[in-house]
Protein backbone atom coordinates (compact mmCIF):
# COMPACT_ATOMS: atom_id res chain seq x y z
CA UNK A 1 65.37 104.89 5.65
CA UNK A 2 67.19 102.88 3.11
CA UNK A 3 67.74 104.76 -0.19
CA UNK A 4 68.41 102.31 -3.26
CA UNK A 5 70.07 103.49 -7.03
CA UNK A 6 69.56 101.77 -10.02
CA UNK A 7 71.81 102.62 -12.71
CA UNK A 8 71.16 101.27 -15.90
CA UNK A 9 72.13 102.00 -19.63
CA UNK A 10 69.50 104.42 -21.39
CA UNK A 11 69.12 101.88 -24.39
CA UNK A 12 65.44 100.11 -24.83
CA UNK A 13 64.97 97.03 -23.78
CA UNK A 14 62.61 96.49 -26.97
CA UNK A 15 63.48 97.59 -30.69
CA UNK A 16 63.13 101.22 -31.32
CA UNK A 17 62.80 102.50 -27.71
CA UNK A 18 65.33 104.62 -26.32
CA UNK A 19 64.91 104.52 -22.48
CA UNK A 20 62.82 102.18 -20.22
CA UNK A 21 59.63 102.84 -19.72
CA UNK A 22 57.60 104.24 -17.26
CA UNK A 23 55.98 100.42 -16.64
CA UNK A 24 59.85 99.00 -16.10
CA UNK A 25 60.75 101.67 -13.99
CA UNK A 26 57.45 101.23 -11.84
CA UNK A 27 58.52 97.76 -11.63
CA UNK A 28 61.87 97.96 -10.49
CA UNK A 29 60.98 100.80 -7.70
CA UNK A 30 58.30 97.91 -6.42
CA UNK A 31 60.32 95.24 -6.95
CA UNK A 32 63.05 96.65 -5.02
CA UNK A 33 61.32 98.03 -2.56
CA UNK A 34 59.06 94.68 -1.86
CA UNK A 35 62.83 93.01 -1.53
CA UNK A 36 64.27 95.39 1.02
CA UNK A 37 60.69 94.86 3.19
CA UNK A 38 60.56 90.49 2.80
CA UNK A 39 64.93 90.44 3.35
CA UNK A 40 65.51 93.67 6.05
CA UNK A 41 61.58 94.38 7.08
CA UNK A 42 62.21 98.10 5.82
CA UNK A 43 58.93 99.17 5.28
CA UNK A 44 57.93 100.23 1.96
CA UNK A 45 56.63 103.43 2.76
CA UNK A 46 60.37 103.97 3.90
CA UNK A 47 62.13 102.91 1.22
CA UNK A 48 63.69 105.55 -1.82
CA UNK A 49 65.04 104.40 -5.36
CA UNK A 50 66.36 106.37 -7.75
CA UNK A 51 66.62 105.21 -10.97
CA UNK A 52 69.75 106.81 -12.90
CA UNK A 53 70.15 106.00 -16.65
CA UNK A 54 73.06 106.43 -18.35
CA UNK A 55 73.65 107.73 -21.10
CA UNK A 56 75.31 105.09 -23.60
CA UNK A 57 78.33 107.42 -24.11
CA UNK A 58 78.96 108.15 -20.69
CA UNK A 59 80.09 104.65 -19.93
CA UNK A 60 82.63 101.75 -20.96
CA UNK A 61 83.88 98.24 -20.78
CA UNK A 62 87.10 96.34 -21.15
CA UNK A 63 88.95 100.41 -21.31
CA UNK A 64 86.90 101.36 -24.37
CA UNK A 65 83.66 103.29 -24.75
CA UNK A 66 81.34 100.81 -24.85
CA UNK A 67 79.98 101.05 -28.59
CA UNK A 68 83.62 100.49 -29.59
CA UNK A 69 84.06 97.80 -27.34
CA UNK A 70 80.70 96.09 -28.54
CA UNK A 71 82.12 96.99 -32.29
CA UNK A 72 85.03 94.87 -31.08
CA UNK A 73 82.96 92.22 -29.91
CA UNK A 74 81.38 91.82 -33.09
CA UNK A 75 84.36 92.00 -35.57
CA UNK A 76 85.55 88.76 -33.38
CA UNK A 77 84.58 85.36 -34.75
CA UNK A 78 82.86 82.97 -32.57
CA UNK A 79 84.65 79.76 -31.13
């Protein structure tokens, strides 16, 4: 029974939205699920995701919280 986590950010994917949606979610749990069945012939009907989103201030990058390290990112002129 293979169990599968998704972790991503809880920032929309589209202006203004806060979280994924349900349709993105539904997608991934298929998606994932229909790649575990076609690469290790797990059936679906066996197959558990869990989708975890993070909070944004419950994660970082490059040893900062990540809004100050995308803060940095910004402040740095291309080239």
């Amino acid at each position: 029974m293979p169990i599968v986590t998704i972790q991503i950010t809880r920032e929309g994917t589209e202006p203004g939205a806060e979280s994924a949606t349900a349709e993105q979610k539904a997608a991934l749990i298929q998606g994932v699920s229909r790649l575990l069945l076609d690469v290790l012939g797990k059936p679906m009907e066996s197959t558990f995701v869990v989708i975890d989103e993070v909070e944004l201030e419950n994660w970082g990058w490059g040893g900062l919280p990540v809004e100050q390290f995308r803060a940095q990112r910004r402040s740095r002129p291309s080239g």
